[in-house]
Protein backbone atom coordinates (compact mmCIF):
# COMPACT_ATOMS: atom_id res chain seq x y z
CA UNK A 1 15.07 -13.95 -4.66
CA UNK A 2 12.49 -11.44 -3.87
CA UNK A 3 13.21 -9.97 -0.42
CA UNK A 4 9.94 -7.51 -0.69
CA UNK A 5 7.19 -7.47 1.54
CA UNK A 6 4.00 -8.56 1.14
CA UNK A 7 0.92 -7.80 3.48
CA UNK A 8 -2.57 -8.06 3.21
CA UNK A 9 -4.21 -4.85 4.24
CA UNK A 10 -8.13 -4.87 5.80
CA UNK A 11 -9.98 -1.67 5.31
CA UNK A 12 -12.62 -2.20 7.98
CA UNK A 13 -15.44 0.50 7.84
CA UNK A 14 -15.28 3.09 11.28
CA UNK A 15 -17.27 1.84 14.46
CA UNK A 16 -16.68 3.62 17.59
CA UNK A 17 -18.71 2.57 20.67
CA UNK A 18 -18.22 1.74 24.78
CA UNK A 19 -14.48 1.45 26.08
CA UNK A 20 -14.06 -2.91 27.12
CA UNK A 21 -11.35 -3.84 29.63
CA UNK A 22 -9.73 -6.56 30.59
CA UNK A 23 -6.48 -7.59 32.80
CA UNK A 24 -3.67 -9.33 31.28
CA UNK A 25 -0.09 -9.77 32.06
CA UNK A 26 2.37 -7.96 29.51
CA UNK A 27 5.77 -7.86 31.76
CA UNK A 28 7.48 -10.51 34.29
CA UNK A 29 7.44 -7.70 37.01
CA UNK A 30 3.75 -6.19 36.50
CA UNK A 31 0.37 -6.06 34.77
CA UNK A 32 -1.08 -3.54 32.66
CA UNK A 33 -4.94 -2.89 32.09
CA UNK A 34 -5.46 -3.14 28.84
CA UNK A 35 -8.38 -0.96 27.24
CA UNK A 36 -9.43 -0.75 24.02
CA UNK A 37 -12.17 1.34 22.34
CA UNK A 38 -14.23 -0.72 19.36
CA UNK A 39 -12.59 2.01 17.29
CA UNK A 40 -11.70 0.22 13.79
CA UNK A 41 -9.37 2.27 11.51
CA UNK A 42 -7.79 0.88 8.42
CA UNK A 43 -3.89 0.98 8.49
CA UNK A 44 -3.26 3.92 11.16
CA UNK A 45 0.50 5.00 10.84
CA UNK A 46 1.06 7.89 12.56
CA UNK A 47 -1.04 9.81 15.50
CA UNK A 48 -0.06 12.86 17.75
CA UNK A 49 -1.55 14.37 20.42
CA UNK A 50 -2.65 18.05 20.14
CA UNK A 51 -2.29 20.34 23.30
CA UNK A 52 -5.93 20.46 23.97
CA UNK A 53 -5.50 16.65 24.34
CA UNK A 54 -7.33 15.37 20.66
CA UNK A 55 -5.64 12.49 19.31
CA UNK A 56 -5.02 13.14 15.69
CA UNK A 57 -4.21 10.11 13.54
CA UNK A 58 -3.96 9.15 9.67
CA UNK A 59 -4.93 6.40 7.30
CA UNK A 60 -2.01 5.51 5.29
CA UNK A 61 -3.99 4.58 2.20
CA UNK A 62 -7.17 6.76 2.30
CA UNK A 63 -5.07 9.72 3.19
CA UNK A 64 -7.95 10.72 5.52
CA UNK A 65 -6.87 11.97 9.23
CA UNK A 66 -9.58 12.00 12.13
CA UNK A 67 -9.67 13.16 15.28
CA UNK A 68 -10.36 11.28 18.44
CA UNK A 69 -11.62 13.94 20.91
CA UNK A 70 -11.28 14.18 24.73
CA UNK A 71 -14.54 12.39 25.33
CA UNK A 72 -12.41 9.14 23.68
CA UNK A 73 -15.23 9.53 20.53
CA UNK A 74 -14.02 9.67 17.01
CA UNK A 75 -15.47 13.20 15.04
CA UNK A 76 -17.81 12.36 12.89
CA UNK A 77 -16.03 14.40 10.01
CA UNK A 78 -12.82 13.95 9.19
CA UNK A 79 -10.14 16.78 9.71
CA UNK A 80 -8.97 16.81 5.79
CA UNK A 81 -8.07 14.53 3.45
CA UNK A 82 -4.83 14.12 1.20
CA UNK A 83 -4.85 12.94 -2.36
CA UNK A 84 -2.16 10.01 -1.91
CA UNK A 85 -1.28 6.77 -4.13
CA UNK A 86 -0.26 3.19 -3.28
CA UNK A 87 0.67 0.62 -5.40
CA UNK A 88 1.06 -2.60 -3.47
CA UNK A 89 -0.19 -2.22 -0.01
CA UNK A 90 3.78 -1.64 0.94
CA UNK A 91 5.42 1.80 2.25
CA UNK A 92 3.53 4.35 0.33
CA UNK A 93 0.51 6.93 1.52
CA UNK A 94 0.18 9.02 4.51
CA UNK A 95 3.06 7.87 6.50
CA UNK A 96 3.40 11.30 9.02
CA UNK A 97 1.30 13.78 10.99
CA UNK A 98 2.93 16.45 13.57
CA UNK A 99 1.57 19.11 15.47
CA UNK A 100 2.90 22.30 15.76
CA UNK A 101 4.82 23.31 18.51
CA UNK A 102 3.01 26.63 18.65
CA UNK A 103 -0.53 25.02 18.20
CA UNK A 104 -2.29 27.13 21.06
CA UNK A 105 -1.51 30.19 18.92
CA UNK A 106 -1.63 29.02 14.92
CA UNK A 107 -3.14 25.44 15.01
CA UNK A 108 -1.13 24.00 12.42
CA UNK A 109 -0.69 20.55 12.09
CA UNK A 110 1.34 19.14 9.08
CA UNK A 111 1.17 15.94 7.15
CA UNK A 112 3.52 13.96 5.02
CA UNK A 113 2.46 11.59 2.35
CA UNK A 114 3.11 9.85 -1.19
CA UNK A 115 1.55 12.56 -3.96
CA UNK A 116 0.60 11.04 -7.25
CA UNK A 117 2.00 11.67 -10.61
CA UNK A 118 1.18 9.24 -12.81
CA UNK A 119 -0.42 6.13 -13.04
CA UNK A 120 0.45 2.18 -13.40
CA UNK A 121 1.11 1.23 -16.81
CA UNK A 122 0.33 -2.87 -16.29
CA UNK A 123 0.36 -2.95 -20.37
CA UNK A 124 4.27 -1.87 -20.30
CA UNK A 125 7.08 -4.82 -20.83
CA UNK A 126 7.82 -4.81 -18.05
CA UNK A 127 4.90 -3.63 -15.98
CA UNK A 128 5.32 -0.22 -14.96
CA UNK A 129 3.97 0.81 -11.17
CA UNK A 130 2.88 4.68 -10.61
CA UNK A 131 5.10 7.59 -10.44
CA UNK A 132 4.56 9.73 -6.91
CA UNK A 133 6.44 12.63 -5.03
CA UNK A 134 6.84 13.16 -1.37
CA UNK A 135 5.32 16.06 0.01
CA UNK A 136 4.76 17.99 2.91
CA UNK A 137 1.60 19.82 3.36
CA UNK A 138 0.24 21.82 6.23
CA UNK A 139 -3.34 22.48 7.38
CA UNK A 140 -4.77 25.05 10.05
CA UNK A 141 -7.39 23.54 12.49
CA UNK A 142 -10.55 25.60 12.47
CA UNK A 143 -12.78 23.71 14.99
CA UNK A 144 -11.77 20.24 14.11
CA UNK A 145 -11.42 20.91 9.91
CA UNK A 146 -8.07 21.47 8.58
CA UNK A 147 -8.79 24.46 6.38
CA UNK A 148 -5.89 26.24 4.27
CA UNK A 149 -3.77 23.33 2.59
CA UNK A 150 -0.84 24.77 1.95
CA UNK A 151 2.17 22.62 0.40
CA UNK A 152 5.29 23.83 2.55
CA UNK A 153 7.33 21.69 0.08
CA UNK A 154 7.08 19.42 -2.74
CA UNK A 155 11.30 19.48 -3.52
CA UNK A 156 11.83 15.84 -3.28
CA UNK A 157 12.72 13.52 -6.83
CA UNK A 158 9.76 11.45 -8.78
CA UNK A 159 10.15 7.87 -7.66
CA UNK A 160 10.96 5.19 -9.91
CA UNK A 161 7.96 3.20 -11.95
CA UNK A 162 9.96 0.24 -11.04
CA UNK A 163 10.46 0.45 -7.44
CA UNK A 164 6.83 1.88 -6.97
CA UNK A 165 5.73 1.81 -3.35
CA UNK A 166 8.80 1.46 -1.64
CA UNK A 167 11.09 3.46 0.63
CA UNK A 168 9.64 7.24 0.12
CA UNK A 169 8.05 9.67 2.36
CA UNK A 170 8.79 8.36 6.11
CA UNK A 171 7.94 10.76 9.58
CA UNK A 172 7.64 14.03 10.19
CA UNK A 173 8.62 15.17 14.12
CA UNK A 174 9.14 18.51 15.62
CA UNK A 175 12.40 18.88 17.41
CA UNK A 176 13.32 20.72 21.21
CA UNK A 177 15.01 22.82 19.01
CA UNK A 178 11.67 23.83 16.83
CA UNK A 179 12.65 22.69 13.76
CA UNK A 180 10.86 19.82 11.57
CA UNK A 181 13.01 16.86 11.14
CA UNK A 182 11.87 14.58 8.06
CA UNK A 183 12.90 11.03 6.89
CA UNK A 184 12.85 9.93 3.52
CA UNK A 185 13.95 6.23 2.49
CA UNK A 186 16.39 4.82 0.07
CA UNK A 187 13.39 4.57 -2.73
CA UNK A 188 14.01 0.86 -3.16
CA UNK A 189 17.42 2.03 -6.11
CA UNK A 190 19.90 0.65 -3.78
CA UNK A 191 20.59 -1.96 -6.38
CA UNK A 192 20.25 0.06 -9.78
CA UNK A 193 21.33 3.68 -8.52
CA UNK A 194 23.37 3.03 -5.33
CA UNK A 195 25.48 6.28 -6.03
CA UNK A 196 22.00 8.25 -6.14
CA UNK A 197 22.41 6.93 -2.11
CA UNK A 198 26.10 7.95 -1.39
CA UNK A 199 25.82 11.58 -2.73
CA UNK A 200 24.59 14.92 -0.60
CA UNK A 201 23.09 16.55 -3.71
CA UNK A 202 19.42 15.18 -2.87
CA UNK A 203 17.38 14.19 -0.23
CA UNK A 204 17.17 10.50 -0.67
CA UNK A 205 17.96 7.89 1.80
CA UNK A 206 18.14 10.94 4.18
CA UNK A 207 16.97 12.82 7.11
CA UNK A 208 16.24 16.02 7.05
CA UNK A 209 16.32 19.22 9.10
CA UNK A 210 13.90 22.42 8.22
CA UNK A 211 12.06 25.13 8.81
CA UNK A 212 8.37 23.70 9.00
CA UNK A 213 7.01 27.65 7.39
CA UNK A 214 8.45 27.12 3.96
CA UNK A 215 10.51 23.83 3.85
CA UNK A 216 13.59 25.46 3.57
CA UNK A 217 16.77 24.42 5.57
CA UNK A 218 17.13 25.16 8.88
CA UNK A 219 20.25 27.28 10.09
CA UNK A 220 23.16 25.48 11.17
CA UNK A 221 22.65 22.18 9.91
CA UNK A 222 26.53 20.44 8.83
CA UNK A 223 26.10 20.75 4.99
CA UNK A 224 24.94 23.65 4.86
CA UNK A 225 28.42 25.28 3.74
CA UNK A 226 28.80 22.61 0.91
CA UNK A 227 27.76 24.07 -2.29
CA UNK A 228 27.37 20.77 -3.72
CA UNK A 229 24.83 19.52 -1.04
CA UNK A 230 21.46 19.96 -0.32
CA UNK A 231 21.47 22.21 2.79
CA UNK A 232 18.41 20.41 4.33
CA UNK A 233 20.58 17.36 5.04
CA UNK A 234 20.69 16.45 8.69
CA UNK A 235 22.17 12.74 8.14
CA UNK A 236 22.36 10.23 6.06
CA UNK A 237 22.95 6.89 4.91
CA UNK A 238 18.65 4.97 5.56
CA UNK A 239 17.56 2.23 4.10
CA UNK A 240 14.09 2.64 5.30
CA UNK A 241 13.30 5.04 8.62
CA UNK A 242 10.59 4.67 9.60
CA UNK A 243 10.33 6.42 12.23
CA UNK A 244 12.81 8.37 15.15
CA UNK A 245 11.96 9.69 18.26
CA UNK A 246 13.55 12.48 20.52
CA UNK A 247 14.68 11.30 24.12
CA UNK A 248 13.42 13.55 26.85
CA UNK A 249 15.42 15.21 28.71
CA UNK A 250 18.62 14.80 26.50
CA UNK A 251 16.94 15.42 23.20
CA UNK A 252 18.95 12.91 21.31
CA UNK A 253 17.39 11.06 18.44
CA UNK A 254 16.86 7.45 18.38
CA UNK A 255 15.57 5.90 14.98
CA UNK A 256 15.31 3.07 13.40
CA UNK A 257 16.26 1.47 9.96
CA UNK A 258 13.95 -1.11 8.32
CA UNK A 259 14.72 -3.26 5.69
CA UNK A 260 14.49 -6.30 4.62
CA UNK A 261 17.68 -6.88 2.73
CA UNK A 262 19.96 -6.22 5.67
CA UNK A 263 19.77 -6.18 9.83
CA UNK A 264 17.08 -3.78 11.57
CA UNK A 265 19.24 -1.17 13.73
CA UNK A 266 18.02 1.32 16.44
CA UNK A 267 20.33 4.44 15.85
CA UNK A 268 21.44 7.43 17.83
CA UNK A 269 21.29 10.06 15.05
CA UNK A 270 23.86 12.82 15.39
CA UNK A 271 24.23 15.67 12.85
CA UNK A 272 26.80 15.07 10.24
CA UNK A 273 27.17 11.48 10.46
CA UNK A 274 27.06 8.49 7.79
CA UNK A 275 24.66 5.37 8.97
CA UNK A 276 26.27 2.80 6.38
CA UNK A 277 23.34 2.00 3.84
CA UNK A 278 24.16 0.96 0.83
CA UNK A 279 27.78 -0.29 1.78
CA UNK A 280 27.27 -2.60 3.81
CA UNK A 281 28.93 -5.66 2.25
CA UNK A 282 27.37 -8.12 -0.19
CA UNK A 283 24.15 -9.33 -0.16
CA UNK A 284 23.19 -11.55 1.59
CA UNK A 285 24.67 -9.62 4.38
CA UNK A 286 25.85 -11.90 6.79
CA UNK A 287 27.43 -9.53 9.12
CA UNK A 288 25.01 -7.06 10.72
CA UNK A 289 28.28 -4.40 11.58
CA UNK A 290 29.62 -4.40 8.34
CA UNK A 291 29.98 -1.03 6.66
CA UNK A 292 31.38 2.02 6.54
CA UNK A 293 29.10 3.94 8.80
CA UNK A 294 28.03 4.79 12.28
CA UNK A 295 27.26 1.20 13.69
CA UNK A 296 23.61 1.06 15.36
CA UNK A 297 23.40 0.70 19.44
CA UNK A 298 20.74 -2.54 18.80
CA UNK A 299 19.91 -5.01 16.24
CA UNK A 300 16.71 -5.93 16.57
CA UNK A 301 15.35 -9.52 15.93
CA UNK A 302 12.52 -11.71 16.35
CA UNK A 303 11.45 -13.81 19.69
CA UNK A 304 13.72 -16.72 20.35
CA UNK A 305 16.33 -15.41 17.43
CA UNK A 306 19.80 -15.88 18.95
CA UNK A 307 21.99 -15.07 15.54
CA UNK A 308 21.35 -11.62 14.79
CA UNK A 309 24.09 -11.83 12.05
CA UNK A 310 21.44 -13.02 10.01
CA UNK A 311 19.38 -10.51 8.59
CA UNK A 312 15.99 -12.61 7.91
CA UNK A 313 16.04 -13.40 11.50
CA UNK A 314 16.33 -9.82 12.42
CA UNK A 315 13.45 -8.52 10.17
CA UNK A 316 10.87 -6.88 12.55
CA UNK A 317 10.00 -3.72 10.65
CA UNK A 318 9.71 -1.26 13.23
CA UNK A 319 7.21 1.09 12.29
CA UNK A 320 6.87 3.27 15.67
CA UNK A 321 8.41 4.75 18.60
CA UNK A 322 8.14 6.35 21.32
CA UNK A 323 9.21 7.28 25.03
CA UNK A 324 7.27 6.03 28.07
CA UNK A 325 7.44 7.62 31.72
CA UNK A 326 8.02 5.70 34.62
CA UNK A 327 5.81 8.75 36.45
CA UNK A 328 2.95 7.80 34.57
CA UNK A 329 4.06 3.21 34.73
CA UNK A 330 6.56 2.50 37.33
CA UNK A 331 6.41 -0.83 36.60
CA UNK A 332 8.26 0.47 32.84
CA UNK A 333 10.08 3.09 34.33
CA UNK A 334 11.81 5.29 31.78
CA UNK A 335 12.01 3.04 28.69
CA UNK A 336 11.72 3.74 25.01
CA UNK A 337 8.81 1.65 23.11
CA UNK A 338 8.90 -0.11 19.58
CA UNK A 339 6.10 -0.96 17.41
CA UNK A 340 7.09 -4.32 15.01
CA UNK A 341 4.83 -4.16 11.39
CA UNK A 342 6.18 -7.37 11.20
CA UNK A 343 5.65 -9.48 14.12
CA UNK A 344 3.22 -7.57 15.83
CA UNK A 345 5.36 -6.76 19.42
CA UNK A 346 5.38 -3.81 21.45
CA UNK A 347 8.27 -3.93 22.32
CA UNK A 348 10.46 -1.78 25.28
CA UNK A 349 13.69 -1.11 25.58
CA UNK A 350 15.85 0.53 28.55
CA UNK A 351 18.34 2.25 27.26
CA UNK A 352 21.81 2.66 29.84
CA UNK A 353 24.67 4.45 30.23
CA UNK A 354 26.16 7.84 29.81
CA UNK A 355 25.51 8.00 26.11
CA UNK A 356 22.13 6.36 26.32
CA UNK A 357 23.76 4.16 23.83
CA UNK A 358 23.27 0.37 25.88
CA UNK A 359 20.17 -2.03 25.50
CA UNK A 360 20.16 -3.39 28.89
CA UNK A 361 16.56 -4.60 29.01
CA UNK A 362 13.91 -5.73 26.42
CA UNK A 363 10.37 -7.29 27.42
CA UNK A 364 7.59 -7.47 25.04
CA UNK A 365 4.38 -5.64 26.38
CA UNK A 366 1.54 -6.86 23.22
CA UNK A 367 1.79 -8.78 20.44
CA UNK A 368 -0.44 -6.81 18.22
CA UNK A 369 0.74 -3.73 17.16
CA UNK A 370 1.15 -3.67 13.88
CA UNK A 371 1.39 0.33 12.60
CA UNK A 372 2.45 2.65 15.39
CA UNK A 373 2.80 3.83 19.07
CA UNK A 374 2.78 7.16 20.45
CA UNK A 375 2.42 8.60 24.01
CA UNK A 376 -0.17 10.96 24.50
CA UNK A 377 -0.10 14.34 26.34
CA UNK A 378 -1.57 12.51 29.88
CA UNK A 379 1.31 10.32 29.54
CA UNK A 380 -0.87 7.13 28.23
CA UNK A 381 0.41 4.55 25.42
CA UNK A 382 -1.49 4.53 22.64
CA UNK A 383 -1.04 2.33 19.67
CA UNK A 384 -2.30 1.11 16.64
CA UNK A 385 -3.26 -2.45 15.14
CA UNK A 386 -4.03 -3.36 11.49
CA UNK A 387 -7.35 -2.68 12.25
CA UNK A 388 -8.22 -0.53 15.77
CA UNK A 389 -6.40 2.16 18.21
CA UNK A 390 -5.88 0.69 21.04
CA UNK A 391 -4.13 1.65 24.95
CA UNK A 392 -2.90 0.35 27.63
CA UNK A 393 -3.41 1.78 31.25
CA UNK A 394 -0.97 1.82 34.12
CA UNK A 395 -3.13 -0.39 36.68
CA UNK A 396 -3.19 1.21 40.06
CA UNK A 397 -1.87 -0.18 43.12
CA UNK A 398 -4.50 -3.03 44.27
CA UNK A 399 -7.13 -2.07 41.85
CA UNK A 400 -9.40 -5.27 41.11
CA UNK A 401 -9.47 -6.44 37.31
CA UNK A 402 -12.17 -4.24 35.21
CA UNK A 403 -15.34 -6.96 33.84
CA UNK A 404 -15.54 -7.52 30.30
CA UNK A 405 -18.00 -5.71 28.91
């Protein structure tokens, strides 16, 4: 049975033009106004705000990133361009942007993507897919052009030419603590190398903890008196994470794990610590908390799914997250937000209790955000369809609906 995903990917040429609103209602308690600028971008994964309040965001398979600016307009050059590789429209490309915490002073921004190798070989018995690396590459912003590539590291394993385009580079998000945290995926060898998965000597199926000048690990991190590990190891034990997110306030990390060979889980990540993959019983995984590691706070699943002990019910493929602040919606309050590849919800989530570690509330917001969701500097949701950046604004106490334009 082939469990691997297949979607059909639309690279729409760039149109930018006036902002169109309309009123809709997205919550049983409230409305939003949703807004939308004609903006079409193919297959937007990942887009931070800079201080100065740009919106930088990448195409996963052009490797180009852009800049909206303040004035909601997209620059008419791109900010640079990475030389990345896909394969099959899957997992592969420019998958993570971040912005430097000290932007104001060195204007870095950093990007994370799939760096070819070699090519297909569709002639080999079997077909062979590409080879590709990971790697982590930084760029100074000199008036909207990232000048200076410099590769900050490069120290992650080939993938395999037959699990091409699967489970690689993930996201790339600055920590409270100032450090670059990095996910990498299980590289689709959970089958054929599952060992590769269990052992601290490399980075796979991993996240990652460095220092975002030279890629090297950053102090204090739990492995890092193991000779035998690799010192950048922050935790371990992903399928597929595709992307994490630190809380506010607490600065705990919530992530996900995608895949569609097991359940979907929203994780509190904690340094150290074991999050099951690849022992987690036999396939086809009928039990959603079996395993050896740290059990995940929510299983997520798709509308009108009761049985999330079934894992093709639960496939969702959260590609995004985020936190929202009830300062800037009220009618969310303080709520963490999920982007679904696979079904197309925004979702939100409250999160309860001392531990943050209880799912006490879940409403879907849109159903059309298919590649990511981030909150911007003036507090606004942004997020991303197959095709467009969209947002949604908080609607003001008795403010009429906006006409279609």
């Amino acid at each position: 049975m082939n469990m691997r995903r297949r979607r059909l990917q639309r690279g729409l040429p760039l149109y930018f033009g006036r902002w169109a609103e309309c009123v809709q209602p997205l919550t049983s308690s409230a409305s939003l106004r949703s807004a939308w600028p004609f903006l079409r971008v193919p297959a937007t994964r990942s887009f931070p705000s800079g201080p100065d309040g740009r919106l930088f965001f990448g195409e996963q398979f052009s490797g180009a990133i852009k800049i909206i600016g303040t004035d909601g307009k997209l620059q008419t050059d791109p900010f640079a361009k990475v030389e990345t590789t896909s394969y099959l429209g899957q997992d592969w490309g420019l998958t993570g942007l971040a912005i430097d915490p000290a932007f104001k002073d060195n204007h870095f921004v950093y990007a994370f993507y799939t760096q070819p190798i070699s090519p297909a070989v569709p002639e080999a018995s079997p077909p062979l897919g590409p080879v590709a690396r990971p790697t982590l590459v930084r760029f100074t912003d000199e008036n909207g052009r990232g000048v200076n590539p410099t590769v900050i590291s490069d120290q992650f394993p080939e993938t395999s030419p037959v699990h091409a385009d699967f489970n690689a580079n993930g996201h790339i998000h600055f920590g409270p603590d100032g450090f670059l945290y990095v996910s990498l995926g299980d590289y689709d060898i959970f089958a054929d190398q599952a060992d590769v998965l269990r052992k601290l000597d490399n980075p796979i199926g991993k996240m990652l903890r460095i220092n975002a000048s030279d890629g090297s690990a950053a102090p204090g991190n739990p492995f890092a008196a193991d000779p035998s590990a690799d010192p950048r190891i922050f935790a371990y034990g992903f399928r597929e994470p595709f992307d994490f997110v630190f809380q506010p306030g607490t600065g705990r990390i919530y992530a996900t794990d995608n895949t569609t060979v097991s359940c979907e889980e929203l994780n509190i990540i904690e340094p150290g610590k074991g999050y099951g993959w690849p022992d987690v019983g036999q396939f086809p995984f009928p039990d959603c908390t079996a395993g050896n590691g740290v059990d995940g706070i929510y299983i997520f699943a798709k509308e009108g799914v009761a049985n999330t002990s079934d894992f093709l019910a639960t496939f969702v493929e959260v590609s995004g997250l985020d936190f929202v602040s009830a300062a800037k919606y009220p009618q969310l309050g303080d709520s963490l937000l999920s982007c679904e590849l696979g079904t197309g919800v925004l979702r939100r989530l409250v999160l309860s209790g001392p531990g943050g570690d209880k799912v006490t509330a879940n409403d879907v917001l849109v159903k059309d955000c298919k590649r990511d969701v981030t909150v911007g500097l003036d507090g606004v949701i942004y997020y991303s369809t197959e095709t467009e950046i969209r947002k949604l604004i908080p609607k003001q106490p008795g403010s009429a609906p906006a006409p279609i334009t």
